[in-house]
N, C-alpha and C. Protein backbone atom coordinates (compact mmCIF):
# COMPACT_ATOMS: atom_id res chain seq x y z
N UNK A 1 -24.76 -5.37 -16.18
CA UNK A 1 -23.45 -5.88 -16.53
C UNK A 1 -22.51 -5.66 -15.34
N UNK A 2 -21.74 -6.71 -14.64
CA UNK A 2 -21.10 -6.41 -13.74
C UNK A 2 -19.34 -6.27 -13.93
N UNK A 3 -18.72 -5.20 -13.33
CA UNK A 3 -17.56 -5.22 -13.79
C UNK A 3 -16.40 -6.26 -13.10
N UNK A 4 -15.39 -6.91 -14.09
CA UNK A 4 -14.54 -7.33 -13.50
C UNK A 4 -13.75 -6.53 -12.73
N UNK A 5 -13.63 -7.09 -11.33
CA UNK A 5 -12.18 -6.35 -10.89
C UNK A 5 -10.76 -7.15 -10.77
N UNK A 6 -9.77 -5.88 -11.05
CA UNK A 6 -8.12 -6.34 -10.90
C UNK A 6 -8.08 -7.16 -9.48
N UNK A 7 -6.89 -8.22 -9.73
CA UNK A 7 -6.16 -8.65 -8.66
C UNK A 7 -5.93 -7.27 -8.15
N UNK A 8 -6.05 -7.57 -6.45
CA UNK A 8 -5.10 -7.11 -5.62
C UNK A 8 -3.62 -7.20 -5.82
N UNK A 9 -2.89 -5.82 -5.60
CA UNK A 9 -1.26 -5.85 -5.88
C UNK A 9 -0.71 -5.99 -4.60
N UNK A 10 0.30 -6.69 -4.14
CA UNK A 10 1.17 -6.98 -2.74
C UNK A 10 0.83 -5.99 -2.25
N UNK A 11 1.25 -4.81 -2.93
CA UNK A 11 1.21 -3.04 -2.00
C UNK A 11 -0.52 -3.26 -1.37
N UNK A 12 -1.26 -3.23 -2.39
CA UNK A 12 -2.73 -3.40 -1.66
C UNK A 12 -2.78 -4.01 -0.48
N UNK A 13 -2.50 -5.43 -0.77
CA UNK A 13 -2.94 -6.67 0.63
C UNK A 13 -2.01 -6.08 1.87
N UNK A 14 -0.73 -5.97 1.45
CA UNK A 14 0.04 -5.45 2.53
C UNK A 14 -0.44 -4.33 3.77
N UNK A 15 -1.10 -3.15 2.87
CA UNK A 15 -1.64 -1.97 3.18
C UNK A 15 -3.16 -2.08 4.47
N UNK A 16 -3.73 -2.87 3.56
CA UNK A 16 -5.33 -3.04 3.81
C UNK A 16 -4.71 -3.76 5.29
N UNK A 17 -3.82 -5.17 5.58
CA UNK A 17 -3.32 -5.45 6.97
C UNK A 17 -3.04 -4.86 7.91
N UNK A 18 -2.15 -4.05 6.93
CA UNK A 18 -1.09 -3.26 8.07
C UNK A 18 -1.83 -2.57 8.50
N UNK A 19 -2.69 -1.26 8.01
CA UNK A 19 -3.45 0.06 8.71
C UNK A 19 -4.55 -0.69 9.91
N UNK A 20 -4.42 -1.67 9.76
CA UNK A 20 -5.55 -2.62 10.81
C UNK A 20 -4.64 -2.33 12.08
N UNK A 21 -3.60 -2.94 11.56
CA UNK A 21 -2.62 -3.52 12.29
C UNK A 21 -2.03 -2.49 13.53
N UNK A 22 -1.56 -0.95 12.31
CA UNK A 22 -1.34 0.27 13.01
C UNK A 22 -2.30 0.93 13.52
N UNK A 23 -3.66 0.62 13.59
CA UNK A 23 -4.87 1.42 14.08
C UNK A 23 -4.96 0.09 15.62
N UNK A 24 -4.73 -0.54 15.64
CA UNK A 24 -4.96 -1.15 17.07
C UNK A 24 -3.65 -0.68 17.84
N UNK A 25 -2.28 -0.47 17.29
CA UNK A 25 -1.25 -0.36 18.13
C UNK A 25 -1.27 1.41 18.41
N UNK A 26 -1.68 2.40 17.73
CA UNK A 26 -2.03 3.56 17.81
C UNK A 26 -3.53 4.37 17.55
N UNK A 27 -4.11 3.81 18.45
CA UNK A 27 -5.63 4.16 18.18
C UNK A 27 -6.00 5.47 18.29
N UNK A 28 -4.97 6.19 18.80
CA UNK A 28 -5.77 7.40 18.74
C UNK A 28 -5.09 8.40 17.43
N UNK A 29 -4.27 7.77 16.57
CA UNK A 29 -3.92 8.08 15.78
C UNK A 29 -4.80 8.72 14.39
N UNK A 30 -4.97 9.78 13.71
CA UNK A 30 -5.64 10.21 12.61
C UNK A 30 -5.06 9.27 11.28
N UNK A 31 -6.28 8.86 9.95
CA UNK A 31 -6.26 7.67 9.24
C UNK A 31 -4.65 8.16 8.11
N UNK A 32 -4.53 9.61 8.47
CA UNK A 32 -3.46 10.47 7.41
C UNK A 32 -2.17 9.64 8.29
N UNK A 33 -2.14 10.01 9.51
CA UNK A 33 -0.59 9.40 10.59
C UNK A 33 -0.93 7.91 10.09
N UNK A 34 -1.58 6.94 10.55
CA UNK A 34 -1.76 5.52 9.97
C UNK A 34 -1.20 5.02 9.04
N UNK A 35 -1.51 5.90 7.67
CA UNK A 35 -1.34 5.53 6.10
C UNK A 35 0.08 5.41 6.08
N UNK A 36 0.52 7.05 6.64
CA UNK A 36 2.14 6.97 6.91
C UNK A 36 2.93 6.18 6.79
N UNK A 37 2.24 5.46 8.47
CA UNK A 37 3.23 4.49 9.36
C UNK A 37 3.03 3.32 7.91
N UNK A 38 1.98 3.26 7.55
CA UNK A 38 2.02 1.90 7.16
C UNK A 38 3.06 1.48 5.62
N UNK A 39 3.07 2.61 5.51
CA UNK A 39 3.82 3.18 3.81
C UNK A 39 5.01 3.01 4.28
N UNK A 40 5.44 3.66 5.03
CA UNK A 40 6.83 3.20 5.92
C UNK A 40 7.23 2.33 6.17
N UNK A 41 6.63 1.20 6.45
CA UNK A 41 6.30 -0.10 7.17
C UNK A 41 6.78 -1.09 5.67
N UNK A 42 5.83 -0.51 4.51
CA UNK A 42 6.02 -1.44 3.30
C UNK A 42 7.38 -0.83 3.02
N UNK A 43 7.98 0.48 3.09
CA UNK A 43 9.73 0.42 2.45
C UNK A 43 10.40 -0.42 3.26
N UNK A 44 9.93 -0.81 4.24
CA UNK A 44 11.15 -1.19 5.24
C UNK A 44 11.20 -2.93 5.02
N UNK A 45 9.79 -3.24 4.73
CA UNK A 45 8.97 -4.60 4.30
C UNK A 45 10.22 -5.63 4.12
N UNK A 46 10.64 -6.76 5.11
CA UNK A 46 11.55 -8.16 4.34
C UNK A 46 12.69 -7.28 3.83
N UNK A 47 12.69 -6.11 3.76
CA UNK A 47 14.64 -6.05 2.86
C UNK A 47 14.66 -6.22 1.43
N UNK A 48 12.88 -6.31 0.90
CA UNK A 48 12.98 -6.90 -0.72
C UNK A 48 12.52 -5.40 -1.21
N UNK A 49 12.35 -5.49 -2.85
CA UNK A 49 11.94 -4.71 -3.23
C UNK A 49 10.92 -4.09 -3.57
N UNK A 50 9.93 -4.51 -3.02
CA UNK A 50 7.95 -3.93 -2.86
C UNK A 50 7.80 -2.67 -2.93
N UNK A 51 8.63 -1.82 -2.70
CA UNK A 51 8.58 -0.55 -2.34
C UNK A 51 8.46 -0.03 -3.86
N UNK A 52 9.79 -0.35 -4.71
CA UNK A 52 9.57 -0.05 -6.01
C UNK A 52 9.02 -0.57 -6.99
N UNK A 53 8.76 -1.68 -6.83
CA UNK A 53 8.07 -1.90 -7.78
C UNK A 53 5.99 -1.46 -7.84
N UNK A 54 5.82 -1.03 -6.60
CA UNK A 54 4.50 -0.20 -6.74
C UNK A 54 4.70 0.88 -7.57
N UNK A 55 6.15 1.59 -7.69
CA UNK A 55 6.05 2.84 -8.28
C UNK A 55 6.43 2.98 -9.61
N UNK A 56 7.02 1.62 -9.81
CA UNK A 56 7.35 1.48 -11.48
C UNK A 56 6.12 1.12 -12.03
N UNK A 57 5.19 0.62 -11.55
CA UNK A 57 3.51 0.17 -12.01
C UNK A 57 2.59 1.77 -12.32
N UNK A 58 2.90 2.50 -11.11
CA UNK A 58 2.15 3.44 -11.33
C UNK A 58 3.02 4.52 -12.32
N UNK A 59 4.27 4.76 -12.59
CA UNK A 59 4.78 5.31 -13.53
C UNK A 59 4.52 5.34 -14.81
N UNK A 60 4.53 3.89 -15.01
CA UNK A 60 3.83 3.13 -16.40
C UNK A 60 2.50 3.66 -16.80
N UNK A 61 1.49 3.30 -15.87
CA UNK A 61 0.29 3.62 -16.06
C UNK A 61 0.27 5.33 -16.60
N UNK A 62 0.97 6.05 -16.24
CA UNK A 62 0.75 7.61 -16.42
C UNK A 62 1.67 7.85 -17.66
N UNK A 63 1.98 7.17 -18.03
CA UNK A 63 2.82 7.66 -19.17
C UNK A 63 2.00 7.98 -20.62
N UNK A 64 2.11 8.99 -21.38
CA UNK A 64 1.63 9.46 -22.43
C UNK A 64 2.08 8.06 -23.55
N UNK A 65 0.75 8.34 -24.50
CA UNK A 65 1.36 7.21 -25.83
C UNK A 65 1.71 8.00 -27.28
């Protein structure tokens, strides 16, 4: 039986680019400094709001019923 998987979320696609992106412009960088830059990179992202709405998704998800 094979499992479906979820869409990718903006934060994902964004992420999976960018650390490409920051590993060629700082190669000698460790994958922990990378993640950073790139997390950084998505608050700063267009001026929109991407930043929060990853964290209102994962808030949700953890919430008790």
């Amino acid at each position: 039986m094979a499992k479906t998987r979820r869409k990718l979320s903006k934060f994902n696609i964004f992420m999976k680019s960018e650390i490409k992106r920051v590993k060629k412009m700082q190669p000698s960088a460790s994958h922990k400094q990378v993640f950073k830059m790139a997390a950084q990179n998505w608050k700063s992202h267009s001026g929109s709001n991407h930043a929060s709405m990853g964290h209102k998704k994962a808030t949700r998800r953890h919430r008790k019923k």
